[in-house]
Protein backbone atom coordinates (compact mmCIF):
# COMPACT_ATOMS: atom_id res chain seq x y z
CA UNK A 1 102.72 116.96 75.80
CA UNK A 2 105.22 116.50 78.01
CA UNK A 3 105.53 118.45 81.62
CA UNK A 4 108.95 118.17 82.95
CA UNK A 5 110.12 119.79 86.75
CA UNK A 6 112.76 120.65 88.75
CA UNK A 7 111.80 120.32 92.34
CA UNK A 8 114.28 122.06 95.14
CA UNK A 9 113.59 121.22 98.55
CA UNK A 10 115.61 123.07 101.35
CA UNK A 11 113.16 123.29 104.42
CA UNK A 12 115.30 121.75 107.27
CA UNK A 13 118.51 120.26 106.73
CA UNK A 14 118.49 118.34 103.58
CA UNK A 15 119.30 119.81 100.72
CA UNK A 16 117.45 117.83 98.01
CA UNK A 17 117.21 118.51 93.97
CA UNK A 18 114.88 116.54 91.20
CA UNK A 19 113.79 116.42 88.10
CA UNK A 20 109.97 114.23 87.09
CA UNK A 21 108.55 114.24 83.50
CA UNK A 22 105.32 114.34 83.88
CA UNK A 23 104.26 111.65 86.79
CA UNK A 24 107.85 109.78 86.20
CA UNK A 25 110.98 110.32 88.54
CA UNK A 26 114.07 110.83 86.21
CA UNK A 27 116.18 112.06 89.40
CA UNK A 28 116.22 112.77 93.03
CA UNK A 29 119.37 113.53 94.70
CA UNK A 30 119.60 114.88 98.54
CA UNK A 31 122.60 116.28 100.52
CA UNK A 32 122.38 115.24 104.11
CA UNK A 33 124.05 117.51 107.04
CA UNK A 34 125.91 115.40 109.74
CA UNK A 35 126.77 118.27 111.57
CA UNK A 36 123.77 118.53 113.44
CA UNK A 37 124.27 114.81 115.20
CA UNK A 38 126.54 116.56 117.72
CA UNK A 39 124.57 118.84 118.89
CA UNK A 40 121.53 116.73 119.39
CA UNK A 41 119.05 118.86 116.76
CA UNK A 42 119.35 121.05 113.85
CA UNK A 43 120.85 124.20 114.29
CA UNK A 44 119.57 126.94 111.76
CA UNK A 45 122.28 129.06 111.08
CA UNK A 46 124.65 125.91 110.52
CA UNK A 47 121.59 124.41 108.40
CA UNK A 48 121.11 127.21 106.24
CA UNK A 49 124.72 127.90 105.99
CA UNK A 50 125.02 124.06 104.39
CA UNK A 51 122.03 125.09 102.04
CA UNK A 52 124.46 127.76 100.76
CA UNK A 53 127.68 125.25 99.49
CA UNK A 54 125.33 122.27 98.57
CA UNK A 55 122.51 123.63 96.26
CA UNK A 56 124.53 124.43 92.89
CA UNK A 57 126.39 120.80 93.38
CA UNK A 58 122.87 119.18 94.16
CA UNK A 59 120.86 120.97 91.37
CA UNK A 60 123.51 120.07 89.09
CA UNK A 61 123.77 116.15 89.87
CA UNK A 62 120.26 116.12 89.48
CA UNK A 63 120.02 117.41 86.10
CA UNK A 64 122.77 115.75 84.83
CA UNK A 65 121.10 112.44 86.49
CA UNK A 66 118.24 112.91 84.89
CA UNK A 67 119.81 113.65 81.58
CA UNK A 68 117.88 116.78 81.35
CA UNK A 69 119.27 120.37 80.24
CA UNK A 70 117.89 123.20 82.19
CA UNK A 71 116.61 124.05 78.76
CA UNK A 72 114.27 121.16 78.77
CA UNK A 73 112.74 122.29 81.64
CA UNK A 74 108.99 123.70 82.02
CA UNK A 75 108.68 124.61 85.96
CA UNK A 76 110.95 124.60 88.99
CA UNK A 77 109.26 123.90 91.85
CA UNK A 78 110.29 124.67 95.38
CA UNK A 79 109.32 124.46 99.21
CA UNK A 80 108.24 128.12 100.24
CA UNK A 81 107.08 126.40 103.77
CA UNK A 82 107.09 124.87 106.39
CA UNK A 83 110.43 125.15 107.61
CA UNK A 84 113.58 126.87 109.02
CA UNK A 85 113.44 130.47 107.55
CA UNK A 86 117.29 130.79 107.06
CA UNK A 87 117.18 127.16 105.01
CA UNK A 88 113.33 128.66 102.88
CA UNK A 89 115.50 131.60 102.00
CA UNK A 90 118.24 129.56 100.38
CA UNK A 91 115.76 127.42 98.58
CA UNK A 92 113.59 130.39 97.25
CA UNK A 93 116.33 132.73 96.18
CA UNK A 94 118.21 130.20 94.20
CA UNK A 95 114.61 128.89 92.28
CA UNK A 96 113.96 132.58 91.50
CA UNK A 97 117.79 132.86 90.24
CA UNK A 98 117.27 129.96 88.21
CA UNK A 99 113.98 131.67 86.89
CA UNK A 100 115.10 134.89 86.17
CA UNK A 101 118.41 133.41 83.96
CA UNK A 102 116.55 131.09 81.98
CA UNK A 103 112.81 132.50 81.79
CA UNK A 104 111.62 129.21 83.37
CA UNK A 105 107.92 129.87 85.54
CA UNK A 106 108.72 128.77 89.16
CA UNK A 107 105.75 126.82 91.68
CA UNK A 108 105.70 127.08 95.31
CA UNK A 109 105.02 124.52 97.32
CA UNK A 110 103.60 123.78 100.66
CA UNK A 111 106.28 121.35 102.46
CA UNK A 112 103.56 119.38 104.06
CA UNK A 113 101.37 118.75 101.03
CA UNK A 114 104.77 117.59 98.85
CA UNK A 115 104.53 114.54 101.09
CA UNK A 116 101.05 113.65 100.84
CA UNK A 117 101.64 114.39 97.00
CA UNK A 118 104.85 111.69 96.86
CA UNK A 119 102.04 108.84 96.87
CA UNK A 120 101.80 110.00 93.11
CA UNK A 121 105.59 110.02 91.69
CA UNK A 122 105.84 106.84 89.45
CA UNK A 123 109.79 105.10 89.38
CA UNK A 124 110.94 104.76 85.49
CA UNK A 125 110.57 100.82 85.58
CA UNK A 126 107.20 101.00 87.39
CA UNK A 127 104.19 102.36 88.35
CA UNK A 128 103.50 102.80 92.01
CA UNK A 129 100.26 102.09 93.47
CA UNK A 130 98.59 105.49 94.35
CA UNK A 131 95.15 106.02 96.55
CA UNK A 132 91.91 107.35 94.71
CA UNK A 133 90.40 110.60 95.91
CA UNK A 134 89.23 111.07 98.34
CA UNK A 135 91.94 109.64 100.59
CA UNK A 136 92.71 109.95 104.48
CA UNK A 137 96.44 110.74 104.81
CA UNK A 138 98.00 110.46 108.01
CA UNK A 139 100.77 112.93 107.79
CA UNK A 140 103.92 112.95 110.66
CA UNK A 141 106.44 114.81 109.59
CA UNK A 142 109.07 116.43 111.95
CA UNK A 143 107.07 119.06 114.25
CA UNK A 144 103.45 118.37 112.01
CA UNK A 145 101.03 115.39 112.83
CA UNK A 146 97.98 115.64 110.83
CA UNK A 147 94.95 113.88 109.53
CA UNK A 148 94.30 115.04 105.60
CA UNK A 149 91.25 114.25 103.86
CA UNK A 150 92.57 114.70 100.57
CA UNK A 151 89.85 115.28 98.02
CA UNK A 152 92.34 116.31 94.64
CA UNK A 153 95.72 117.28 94.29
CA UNK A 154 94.59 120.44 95.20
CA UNK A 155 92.10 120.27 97.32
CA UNK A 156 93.16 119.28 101.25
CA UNK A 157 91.32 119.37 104.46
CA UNK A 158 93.26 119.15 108.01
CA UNK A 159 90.83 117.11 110.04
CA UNK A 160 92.69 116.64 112.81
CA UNK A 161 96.11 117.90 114.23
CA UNK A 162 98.38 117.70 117.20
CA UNK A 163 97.19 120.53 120.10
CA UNK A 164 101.39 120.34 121.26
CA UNK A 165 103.98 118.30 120.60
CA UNK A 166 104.35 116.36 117.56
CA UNK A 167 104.67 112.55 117.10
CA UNK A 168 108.28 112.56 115.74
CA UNK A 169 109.01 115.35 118.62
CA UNK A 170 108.15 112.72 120.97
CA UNK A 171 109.94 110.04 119.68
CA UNK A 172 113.26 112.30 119.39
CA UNK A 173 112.95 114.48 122.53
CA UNK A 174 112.13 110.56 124.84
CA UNK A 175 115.05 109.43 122.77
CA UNK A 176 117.58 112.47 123.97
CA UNK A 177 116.58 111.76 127.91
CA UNK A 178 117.70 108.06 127.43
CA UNK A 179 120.77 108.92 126.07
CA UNK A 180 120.42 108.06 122.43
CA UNK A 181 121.59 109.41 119.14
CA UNK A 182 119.72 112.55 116.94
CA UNK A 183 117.47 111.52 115.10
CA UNK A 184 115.97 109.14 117.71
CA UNK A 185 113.04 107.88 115.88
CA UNK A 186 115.45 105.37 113.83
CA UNK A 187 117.00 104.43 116.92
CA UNK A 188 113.91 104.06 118.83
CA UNK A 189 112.36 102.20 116.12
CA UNK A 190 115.32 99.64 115.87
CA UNK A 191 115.67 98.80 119.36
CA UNK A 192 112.14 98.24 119.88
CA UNK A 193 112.60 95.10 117.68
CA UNK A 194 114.79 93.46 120.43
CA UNK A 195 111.76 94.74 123.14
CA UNK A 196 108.70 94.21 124.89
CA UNK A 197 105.68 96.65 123.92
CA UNK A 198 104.14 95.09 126.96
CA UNK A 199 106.63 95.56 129.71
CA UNK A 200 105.78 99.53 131.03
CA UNK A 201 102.70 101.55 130.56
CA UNK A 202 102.38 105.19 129.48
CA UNK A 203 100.20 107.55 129.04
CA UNK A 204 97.54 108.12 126.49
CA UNK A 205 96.43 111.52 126.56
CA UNK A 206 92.71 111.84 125.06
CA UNK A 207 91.37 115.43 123.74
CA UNK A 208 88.23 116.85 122.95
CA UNK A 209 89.13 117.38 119.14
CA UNK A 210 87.44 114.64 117.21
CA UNK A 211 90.42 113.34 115.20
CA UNK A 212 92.60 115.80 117.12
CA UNK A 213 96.33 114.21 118.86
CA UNK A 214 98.43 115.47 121.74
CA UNK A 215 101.39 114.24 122.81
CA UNK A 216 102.82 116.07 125.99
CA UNK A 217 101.39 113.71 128.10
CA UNK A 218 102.77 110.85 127.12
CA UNK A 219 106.11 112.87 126.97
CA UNK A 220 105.53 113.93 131.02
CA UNK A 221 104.48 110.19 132.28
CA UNK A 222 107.87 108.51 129.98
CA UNK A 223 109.88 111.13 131.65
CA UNK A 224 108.77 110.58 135.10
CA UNK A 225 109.05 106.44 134.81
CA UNK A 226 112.25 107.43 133.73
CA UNK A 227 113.19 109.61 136.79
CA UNK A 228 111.50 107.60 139.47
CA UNK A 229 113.17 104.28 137.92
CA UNK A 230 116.72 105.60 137.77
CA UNK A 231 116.26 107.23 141.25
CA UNK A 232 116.13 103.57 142.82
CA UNK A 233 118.58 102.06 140.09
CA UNK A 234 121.02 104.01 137.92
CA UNK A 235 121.55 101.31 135.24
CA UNK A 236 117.76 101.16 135.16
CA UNK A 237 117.89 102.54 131.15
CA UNK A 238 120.59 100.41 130.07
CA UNK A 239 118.95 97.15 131.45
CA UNK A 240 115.74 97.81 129.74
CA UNK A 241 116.22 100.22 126.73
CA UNK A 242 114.69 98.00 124.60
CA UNK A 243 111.81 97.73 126.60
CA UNK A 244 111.39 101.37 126.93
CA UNK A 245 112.09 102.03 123.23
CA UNK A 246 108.86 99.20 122.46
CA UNK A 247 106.72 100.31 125.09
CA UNK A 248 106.88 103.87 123.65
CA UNK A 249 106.63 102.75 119.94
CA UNK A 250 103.53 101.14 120.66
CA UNK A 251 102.10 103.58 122.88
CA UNK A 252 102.78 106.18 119.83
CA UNK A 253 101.37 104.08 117.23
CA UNK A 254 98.24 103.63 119.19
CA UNK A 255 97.47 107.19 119.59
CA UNK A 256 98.20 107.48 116.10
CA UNK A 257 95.71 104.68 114.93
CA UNK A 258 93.25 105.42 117.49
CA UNK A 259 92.36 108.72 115.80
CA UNK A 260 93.09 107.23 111.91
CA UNK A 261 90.15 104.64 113.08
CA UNK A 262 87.69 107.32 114.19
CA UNK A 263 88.23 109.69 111.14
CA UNK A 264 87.89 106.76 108.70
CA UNK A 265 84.72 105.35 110.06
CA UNK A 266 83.20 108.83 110.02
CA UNK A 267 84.30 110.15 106.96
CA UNK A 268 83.49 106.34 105.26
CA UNK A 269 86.48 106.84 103.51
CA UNK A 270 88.83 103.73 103.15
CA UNK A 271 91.65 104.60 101.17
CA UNK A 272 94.51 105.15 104.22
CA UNK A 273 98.26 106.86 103.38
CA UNK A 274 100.65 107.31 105.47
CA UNK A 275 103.44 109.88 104.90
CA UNK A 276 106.28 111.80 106.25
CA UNK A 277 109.63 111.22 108.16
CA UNK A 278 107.76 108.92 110.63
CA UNK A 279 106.13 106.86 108.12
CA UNK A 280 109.37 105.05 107.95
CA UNK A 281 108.56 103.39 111.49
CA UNK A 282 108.96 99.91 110.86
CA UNK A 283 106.38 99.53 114.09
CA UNK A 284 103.97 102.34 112.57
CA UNK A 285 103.70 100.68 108.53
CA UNK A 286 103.49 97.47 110.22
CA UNK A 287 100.33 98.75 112.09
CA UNK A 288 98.93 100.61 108.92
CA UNK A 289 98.94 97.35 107.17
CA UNK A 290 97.52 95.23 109.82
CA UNK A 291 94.54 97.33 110.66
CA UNK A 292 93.97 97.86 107.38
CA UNK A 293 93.40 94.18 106.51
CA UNK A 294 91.55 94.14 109.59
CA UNK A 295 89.16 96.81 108.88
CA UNK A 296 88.85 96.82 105.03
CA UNK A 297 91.28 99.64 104.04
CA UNK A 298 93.40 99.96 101.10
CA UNK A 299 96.46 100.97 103.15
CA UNK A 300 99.18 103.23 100.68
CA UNK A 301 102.70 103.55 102.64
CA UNK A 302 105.67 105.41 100.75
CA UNK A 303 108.91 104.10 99.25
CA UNK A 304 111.07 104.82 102.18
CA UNK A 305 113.38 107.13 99.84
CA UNK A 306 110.16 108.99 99.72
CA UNK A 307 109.53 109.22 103.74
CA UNK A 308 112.23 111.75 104.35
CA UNK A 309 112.47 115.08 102.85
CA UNK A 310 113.30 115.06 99.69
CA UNK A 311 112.61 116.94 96.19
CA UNK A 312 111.02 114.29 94.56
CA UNK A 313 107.52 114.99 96.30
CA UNK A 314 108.58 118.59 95.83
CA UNK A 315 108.65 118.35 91.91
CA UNK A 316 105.20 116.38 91.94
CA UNK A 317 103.02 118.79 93.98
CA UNK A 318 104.70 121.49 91.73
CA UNK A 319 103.42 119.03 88.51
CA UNK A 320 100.00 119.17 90.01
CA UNK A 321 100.27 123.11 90.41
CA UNK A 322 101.48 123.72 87.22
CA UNK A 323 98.83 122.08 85.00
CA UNK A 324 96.57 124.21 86.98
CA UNK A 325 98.09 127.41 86.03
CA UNK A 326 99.51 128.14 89.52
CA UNK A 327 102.93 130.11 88.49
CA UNK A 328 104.04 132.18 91.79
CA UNK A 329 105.34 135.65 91.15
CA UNK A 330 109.07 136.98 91.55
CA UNK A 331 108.28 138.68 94.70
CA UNK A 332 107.18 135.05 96.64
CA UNK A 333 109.07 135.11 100.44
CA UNK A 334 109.72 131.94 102.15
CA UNK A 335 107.02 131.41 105.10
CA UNK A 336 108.02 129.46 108.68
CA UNK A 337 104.76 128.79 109.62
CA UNK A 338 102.05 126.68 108.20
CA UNK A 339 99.64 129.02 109.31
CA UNK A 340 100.99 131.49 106.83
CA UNK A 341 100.68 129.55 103.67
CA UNK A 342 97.45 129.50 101.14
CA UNK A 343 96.37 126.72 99.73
C-alpha cells in the first residue's frame, strides 16, 4: 500500500513544504528569507514572523506540485526540534491545524535526524544511492557537528560531537571578521578555489573525546593572524582573502576528517555520509570522496537541494516514523534544544 507525507519544516529561516509517496519525492518547495543578509544572522522574531505569511502559500505549492489533495494524504510530518522556538511554534501549530481539520495523524521529527534520513528520499526518474546500516554519518548542520552511527532509521547513536562552537559557526563567524557576506560558508567555500590551503597555518585544537570536535581554537588563532596582520598592513585581508578563505577550509576539513578516520577504523564501519548545510562544501565532498577511495569507504554525499534545510528529509524521517506506529499526540510543543528531544 501506498504511504504518502506531507513534511513541514520551519526550524530556522526556511520555510519548506513536501509531499513523498512512500520513498519517492513528488514535491519539495522552500521559501527563503533575505532579510536576515543585512543584519549578518538570523533574527528570530523577523524569522518566525516570515514563517507566519509563507506557510499556507508554501504548503499549498507543494501539494498542488505534487498533484496530491490533502485528502490523499496519510501523515504530516514536521520539525518539533532543533531550532528557533518562535519559527518550531509556527511549524507545529499549523501541522496540528492541518490535523485537527482533516483527521490526518501528524509525526514529529527531530531536525537533525531529517538530514541523516535525506540519504533515503528517491527523485521520480531515479533511485538514489543510499548507505546500508550501519552507517557513520558525519552530520554539520548550522550550530550541530556530529558523528552518527546510524544503525536503522530509528535507531541513532551520537559518537562524537562538538564541546563549543560548531563547524558551520566557524566558517560564518571567521567569515563576518573578514568582512564577508551572511552566510559565509558559500563565500568562504568559493573563494578558496582562487587560494592557497598552504599559505597560513591555524590551529587544530585536539580533545580528549574520542571522536569528539572543538572549534574555538581555531576560531581564537584565525582571529589573532587576522589582528596581528592588519595591525602592520591594513589591506592585509583584501590582498590575501583567498588565501585566508583556503587556509581555513582546509584547516576545517581536516578536523572534520581527522575524527571521521578514527571513528571509522574503530567502529569497522565503512559506509561514510555526509549531511547537513555544510555538506555542500565543495572543499569538504571533495575530501569525503578522496579519502574514501583512499581508505576503502563507500562515501554517500547528498543532492545539494538536499544539504540545506528543507522538507523533503522532513517527510522521509516522518515515512520511517510512521510505518512504525509513531503518531505524536495533539498536545506535542516545539523543543529548542536537542537535549530535549526523545528519540
Amino acid at each position: 500500500m501506498d504511504i504518502t507525507i506531507l513534511g513541514i519544516e520551519s526550524s530556522c529561516d526556511d520555510t519548506s513544504a513536501a509531499v513523498i509517496r512512500n520513498r519517492t519525492l513528488l514535491s519539495n518547495v522552500i521559501a527563503s528569507q533575505a532579510v536576515h543578509v543585512k543584519y549578518g544572522g538570523v533574527i528570530p522574531e523577523l524569522a518566525s514572523r516570515a514563517h507566519q505569511q509563507n506557510i499556507i502559500p508554501v504548503v499549498d505549492t507543494a501539494l498542488k506540485e505534487a498533484g496530491v489533495s490533502i485528502d490523499k494524504i496519510d501523515a504530516i510530518a514536521f520539525t518539533r526540534g532543533p531550532g528557533l522556538l518562535g519559527s518550531l511554534l509556527v511549524g507545529t501549530s499549523f501541522a496540528k491545524g492541518l490535523s485537527i481539520a482533516h483527521n490526518i495523524p501528524m509525526v514529529e521529527v527531530n531536525h537533525l535526524q531529517g538530514h541523516i534520513l535525506a540519504h533515503f528520499v528517491d527523485l521520480p526518474d531515479r533511485e538514489l544511492p543510499h548507505p546500508d546500516f550501519p552507517f557513520l554519518c558525519l552530520l554539520v548542520s548550522g550550530g550541530h557537528t556530529q558523528i552518527v552511527k546510524v544503525s536503522s532509521p530509528l535507531e541513532m547513536e551520537i559518537i562524537g560531537s562538538t564541546i563549543d562552537d560548531a563547524a558551520g559557526e566557524a566558517f560564518d563567524k571567521c567569515a563576518k571578521v573578514m568582512g564577508l557576506p551572511y552566510p559565509g560558508g558559500p563565500v568562504i567555500d568559493r573563494l578558496a578555489r582562487e587560494g592557497d590551503a598552504k599559505a597560513f597555518a591555524f590551529a587544530k585544537p585536539h580533545v580528549e573525546g574520542r571522536f569528539d570536535y572543538s572549534f574555538s581554537g581555531l576560531k581564537t588563532s584565525f582571529l589573532y593572524t587576522l589582528r596581528d596582520a592588519v595591525a602592520a598592513d591594513p589591506d592585509f585581508v583584501e590582498k590575501h582573502k583567498a588565501d585566508l578563505c583556503a587556509s581555513l577550509q582546509r584547516t576545517i576539513i581536516d578536523i572534520l576528517l581527522d575524527k571521521l578516520i578514527k571513528a571509522s577504523k574503530e567502529t569497522g564501519i565503512r559506509d561514510i555520509a555526509v549531511a547537513g548545510g555544510v555538506s555542500a562544501n565543495s572543499g569538504l565532498r571533495n575530501a569525503i570522496e578522496q579519502t574514501g577511495r583512499r581508505r576503502g569507504w563507500r562515501t554517500f554525499l547528498p543532492e545539494l537541494k538536499f544539504t540545506t534545510d528543507n522538507a523533503a528529509m522532513i517527510a522521509m524521517s516522518g515515512y520511517f516514523r510512521y510505518m512504525a506506529g509513531e503518531i505524536s499526540s495533539l498536545d506535542v510543543s516545539p523543543v529548542a534544544r536537542l537535549s530535549d528531544l526523545v528519540g
